[in-house]
PDB file of N, CA and C in Angstrom:
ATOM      1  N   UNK A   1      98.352 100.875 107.099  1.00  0.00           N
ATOM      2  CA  UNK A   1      98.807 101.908 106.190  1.00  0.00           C
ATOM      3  C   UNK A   1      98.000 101.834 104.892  1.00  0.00           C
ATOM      4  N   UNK A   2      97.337 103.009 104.563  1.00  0.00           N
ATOM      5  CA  UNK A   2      96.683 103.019 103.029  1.00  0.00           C
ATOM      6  C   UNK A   2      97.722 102.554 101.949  1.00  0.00           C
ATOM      7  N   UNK A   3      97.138 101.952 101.099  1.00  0.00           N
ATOM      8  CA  UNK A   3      97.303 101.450  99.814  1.00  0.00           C
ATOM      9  C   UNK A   3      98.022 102.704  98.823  1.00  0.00           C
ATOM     10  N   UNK A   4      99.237 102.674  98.465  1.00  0.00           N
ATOM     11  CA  UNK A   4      99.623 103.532  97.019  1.00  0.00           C
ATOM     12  C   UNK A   4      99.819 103.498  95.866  1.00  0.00           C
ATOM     13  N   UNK A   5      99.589 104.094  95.108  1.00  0.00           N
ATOM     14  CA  UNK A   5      99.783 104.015  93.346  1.00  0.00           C
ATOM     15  C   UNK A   5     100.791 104.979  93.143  1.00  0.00           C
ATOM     16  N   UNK A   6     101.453 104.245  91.658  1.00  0.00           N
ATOM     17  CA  UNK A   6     102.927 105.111  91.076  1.00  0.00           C
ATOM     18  C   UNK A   6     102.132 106.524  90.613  1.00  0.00           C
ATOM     19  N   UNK A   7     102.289 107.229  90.388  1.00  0.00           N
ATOM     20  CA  UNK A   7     101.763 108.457  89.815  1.00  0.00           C
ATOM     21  C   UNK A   7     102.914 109.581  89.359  1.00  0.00           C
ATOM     22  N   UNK A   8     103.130 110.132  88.010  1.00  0.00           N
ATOM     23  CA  UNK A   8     103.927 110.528  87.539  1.00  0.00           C
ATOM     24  C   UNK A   8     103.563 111.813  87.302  1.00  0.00           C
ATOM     25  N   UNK A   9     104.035 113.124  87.927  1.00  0.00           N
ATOM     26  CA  UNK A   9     103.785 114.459  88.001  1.00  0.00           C
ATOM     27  C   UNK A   9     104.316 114.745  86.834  1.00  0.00           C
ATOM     28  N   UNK A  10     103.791 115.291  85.538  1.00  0.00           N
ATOM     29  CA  UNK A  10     104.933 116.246  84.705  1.00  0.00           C
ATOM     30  C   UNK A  10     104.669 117.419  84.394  1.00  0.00           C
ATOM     31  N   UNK A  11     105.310 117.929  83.874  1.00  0.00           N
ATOM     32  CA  UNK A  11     105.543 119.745  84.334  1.00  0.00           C
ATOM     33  C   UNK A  11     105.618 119.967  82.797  1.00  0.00           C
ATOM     34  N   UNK A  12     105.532 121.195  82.557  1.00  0.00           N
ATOM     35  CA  UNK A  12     105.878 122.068  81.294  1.00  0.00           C
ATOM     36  C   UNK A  12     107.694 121.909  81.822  1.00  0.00           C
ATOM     37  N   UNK A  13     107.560 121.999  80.099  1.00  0.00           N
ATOM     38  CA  UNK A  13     109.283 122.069  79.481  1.00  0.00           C
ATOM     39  C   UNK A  13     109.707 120.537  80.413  1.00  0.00           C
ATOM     40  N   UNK A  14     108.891 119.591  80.713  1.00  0.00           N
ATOM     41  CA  UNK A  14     109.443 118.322  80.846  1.00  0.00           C
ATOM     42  C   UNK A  14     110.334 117.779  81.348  1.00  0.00           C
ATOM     43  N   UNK A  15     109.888 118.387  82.446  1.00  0.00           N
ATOM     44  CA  UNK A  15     110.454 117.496  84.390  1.00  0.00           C
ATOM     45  C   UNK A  15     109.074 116.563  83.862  1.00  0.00           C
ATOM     46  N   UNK A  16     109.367 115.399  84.883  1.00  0.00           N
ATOM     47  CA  UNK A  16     108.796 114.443  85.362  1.00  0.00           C
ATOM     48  C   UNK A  16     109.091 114.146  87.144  1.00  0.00           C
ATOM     49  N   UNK A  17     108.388 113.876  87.844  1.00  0.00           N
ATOM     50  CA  UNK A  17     108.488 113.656  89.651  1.00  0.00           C
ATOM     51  C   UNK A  17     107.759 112.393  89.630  1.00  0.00           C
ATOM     52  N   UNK A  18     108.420 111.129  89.769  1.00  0.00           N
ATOM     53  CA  UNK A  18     107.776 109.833  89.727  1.00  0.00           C
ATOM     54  C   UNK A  18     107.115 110.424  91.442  1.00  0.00           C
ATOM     55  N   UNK A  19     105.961 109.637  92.004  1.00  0.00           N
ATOM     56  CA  UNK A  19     105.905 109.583  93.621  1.00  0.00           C
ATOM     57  C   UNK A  19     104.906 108.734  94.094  1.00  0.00           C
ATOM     58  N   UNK A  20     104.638 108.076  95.127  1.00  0.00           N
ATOM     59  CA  UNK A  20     103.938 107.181  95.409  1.00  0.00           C
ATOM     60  C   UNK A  20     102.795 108.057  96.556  1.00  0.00           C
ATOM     61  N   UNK A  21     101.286 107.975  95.468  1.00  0.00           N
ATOM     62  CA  UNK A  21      99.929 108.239  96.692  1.00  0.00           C
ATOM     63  C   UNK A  21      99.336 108.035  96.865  1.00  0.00           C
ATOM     64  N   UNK A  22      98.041 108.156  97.987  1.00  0.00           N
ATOM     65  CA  UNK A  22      97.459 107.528  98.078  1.00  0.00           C
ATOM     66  C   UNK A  22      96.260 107.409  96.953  1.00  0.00           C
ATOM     67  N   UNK A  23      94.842 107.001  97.314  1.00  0.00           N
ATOM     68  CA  UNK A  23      93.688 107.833  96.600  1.00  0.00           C
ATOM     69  C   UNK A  23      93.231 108.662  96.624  1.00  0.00           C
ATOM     70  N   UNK A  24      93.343 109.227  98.185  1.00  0.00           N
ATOM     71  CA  UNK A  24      93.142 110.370  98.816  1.00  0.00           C
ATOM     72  C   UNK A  24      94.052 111.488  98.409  1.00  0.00           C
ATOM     73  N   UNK A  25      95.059 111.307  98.606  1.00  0.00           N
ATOM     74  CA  UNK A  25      95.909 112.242  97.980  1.00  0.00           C
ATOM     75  C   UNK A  25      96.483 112.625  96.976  1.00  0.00           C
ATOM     76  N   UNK A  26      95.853 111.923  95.816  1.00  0.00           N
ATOM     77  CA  UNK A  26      95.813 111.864  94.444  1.00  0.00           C
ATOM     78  C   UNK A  26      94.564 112.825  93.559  1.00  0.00           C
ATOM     79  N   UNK A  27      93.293 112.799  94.529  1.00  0.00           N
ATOM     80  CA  UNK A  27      91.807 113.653  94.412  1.00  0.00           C
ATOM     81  C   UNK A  27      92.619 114.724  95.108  1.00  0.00           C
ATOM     82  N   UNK A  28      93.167 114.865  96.027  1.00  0.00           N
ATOM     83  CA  UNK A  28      93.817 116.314  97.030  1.00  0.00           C
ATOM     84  C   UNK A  28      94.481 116.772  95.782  1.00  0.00           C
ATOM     85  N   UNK A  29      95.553 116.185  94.726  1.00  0.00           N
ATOM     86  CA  UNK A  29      96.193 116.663  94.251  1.00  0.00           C
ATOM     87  C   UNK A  29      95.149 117.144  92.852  1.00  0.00           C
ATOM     88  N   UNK A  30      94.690 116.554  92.066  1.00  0.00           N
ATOM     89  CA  UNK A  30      93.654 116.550  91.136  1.00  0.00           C
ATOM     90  C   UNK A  30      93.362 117.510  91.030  1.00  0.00           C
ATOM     91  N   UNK A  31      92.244 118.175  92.893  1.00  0.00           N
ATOM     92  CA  UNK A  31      91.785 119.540  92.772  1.00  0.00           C
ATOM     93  C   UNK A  31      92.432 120.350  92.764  1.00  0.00           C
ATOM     94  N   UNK A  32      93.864 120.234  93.192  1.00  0.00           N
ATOM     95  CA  UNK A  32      94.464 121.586  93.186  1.00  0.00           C
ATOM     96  C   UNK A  32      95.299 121.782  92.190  1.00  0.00           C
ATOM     97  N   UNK A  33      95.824 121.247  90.955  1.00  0.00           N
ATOM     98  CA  UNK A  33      95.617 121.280  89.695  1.00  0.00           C
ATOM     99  C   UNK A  33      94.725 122.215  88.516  1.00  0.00           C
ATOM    100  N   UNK A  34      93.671 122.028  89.135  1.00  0.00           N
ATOM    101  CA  UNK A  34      92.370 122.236  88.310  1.00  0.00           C
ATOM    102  C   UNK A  34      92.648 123.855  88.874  1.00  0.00           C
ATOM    103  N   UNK A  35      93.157 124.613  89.921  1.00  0.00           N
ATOM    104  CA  UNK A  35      92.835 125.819  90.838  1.00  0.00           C
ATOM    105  C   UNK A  35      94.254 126.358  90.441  1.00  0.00           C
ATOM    106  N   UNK A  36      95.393 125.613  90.455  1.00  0.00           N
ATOM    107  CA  UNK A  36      96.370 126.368  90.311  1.00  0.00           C
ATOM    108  C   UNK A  36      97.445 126.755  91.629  1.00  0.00           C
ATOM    109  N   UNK A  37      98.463 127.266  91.583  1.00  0.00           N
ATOM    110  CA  UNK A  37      99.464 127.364  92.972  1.00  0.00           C
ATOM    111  C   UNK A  37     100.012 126.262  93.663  1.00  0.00           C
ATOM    112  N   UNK A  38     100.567 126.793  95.005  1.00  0.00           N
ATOM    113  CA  UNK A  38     101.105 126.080  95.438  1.00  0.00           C
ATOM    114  C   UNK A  38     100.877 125.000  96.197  1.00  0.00           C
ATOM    115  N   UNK A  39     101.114 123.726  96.101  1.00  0.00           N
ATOM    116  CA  UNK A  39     100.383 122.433  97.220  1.00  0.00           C
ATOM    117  C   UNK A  39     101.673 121.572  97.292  1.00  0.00           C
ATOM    118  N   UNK A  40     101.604 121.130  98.484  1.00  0.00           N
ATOM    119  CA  UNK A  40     102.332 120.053  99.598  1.00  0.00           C
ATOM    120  C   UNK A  40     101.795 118.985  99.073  1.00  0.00           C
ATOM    121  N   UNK A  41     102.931 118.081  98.683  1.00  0.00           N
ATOM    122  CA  UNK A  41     102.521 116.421  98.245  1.00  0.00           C
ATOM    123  C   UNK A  41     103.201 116.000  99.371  1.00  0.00           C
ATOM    124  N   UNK A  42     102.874 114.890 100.268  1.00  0.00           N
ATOM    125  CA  UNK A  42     103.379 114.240 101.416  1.00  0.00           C
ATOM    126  C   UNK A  42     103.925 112.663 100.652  1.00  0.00           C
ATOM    127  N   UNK A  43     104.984 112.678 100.378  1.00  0.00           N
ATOM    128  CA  UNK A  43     105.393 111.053  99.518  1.00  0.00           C
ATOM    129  C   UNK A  43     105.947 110.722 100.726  1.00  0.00           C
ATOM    130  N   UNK A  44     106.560 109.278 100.270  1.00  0.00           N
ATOM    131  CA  UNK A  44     107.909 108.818 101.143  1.00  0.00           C
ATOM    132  C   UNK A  44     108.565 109.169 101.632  1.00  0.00           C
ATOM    133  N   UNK A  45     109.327 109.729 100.667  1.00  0.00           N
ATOM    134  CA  UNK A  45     110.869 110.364 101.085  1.00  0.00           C
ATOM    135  C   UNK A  45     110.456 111.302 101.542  1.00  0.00           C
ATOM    136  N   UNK A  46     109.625 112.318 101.968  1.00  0.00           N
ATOM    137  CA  UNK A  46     109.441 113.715 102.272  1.00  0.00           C
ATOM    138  C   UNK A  46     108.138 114.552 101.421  1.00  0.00           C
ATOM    139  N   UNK A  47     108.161 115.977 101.837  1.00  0.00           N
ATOM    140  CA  UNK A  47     107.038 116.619 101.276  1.00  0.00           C
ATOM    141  C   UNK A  47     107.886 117.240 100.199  1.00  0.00           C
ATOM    142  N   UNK A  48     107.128 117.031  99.280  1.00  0.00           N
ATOM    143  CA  UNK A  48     107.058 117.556  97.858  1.00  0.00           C
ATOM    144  C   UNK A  48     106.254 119.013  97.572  1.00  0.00           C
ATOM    145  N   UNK A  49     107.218 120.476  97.348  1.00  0.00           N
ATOM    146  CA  UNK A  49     106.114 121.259  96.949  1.00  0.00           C
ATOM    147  C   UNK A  49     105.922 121.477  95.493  1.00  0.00           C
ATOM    148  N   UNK A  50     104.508 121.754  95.023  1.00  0.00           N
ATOM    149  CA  UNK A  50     104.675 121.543  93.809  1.00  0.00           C
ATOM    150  C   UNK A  50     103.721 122.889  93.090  1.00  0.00           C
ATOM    151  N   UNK A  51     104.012 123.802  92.125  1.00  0.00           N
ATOM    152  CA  UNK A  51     103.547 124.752  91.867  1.00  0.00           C
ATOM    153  C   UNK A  51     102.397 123.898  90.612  1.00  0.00           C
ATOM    154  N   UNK A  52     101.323 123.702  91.068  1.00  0.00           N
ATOM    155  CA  UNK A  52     100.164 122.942  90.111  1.00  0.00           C
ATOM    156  C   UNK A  52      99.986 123.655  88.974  1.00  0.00           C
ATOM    157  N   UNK A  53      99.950 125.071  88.761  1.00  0.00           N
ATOM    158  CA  UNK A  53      99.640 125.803  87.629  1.00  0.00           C
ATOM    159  C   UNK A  53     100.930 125.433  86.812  1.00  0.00           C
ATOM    160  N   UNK A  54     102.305 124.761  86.804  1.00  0.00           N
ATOM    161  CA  UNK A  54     102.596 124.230  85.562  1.00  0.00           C
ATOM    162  C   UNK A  54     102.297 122.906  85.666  1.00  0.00           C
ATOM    163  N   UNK A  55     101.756 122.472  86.310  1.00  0.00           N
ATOM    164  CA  UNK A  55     101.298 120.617  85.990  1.00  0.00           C
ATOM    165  C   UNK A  55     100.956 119.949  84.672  1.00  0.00           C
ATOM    166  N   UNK A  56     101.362 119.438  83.915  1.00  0.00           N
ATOM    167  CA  UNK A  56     101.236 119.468  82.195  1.00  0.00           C
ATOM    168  C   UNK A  56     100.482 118.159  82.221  1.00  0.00           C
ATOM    169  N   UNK A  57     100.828 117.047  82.768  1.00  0.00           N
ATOM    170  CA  UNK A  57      99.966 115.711  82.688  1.00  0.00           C
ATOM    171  C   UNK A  57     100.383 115.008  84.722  1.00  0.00           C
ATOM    172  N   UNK A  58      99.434 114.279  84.548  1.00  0.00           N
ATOM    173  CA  UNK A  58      99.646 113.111  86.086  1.00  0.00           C
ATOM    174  C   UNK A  58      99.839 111.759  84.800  1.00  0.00           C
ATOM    175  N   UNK A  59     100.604 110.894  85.109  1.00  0.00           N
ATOM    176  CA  UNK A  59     100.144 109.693  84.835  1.00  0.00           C
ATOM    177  C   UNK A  59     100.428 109.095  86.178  1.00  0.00           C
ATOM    178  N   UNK A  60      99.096 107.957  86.285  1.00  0.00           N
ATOM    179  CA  UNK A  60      98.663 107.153  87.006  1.00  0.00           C
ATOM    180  C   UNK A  60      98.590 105.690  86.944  1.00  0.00           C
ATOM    181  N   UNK A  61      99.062 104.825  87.283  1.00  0.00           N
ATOM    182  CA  UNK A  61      99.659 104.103  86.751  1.00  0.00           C
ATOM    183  C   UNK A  61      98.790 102.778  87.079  1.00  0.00           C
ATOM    184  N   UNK A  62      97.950 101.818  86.191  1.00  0.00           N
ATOM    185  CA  UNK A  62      97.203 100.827  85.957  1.00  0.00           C
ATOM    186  C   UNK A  62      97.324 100.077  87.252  1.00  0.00           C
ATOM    187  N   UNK A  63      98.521  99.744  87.564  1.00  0.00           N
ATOM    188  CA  UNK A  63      98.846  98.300  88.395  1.00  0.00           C
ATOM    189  C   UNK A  63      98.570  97.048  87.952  1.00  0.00           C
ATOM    190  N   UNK A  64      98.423  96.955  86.560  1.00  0.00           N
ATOM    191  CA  UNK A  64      98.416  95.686  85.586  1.00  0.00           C
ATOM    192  C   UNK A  64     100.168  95.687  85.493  1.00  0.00           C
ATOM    193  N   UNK A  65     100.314  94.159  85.883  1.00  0.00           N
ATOM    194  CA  UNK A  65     101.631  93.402  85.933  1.00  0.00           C
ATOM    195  C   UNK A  65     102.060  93.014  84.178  1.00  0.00           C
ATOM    196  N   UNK A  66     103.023  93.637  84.184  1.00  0.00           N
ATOM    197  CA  UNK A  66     103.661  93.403  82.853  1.00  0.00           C
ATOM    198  C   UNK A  66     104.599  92.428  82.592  1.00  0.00           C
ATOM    199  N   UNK A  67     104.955  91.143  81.798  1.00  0.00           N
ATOM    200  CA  UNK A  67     106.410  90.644  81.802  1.00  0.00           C
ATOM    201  C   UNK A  67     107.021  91.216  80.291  1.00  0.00           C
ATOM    202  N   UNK A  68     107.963  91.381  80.423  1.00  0.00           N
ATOM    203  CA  UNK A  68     108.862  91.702  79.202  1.00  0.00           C
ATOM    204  C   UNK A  68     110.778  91.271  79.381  1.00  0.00           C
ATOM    205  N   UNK A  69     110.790  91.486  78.175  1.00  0.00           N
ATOM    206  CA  UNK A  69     112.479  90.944  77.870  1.00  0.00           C
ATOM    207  C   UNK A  69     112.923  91.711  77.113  1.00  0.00           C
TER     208      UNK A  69
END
């Protein structure tokens, strides 16, 4: 099974969609961002549709291990 990263979808007016993807499907998502409409995210739990033309930020998430208290 490919390798996944946290990646955090956020939207205008500020939804957030935490979801886990690959690399591949992170460049799939990227370009269709950049184009606008509608695209199928395939996560875990199920397919995600997601209208890219409000996509406001991705965060992508380091995978540097943090400790805190």
């Amino acid at each position: 099974m490919a390798e996944t990263q946290k990646v955090e979808i956020g939207f205008e007016g500020g939804q957030v969609v935490p979801v886990r993807l690959t690399a591949e499907e992170l460049k799939d998502l990227r370009k269709q961002v950049e184009k606008g409409g509608w695209h199928d995210v395939d996560t875990e739990d199920g397919t995600l549709s997601v209208y890219a033309g409000k996509v406001a930020f991705l965060r992508i998430d380091s995978g540097a291990q943090k400790v805190g208290f």
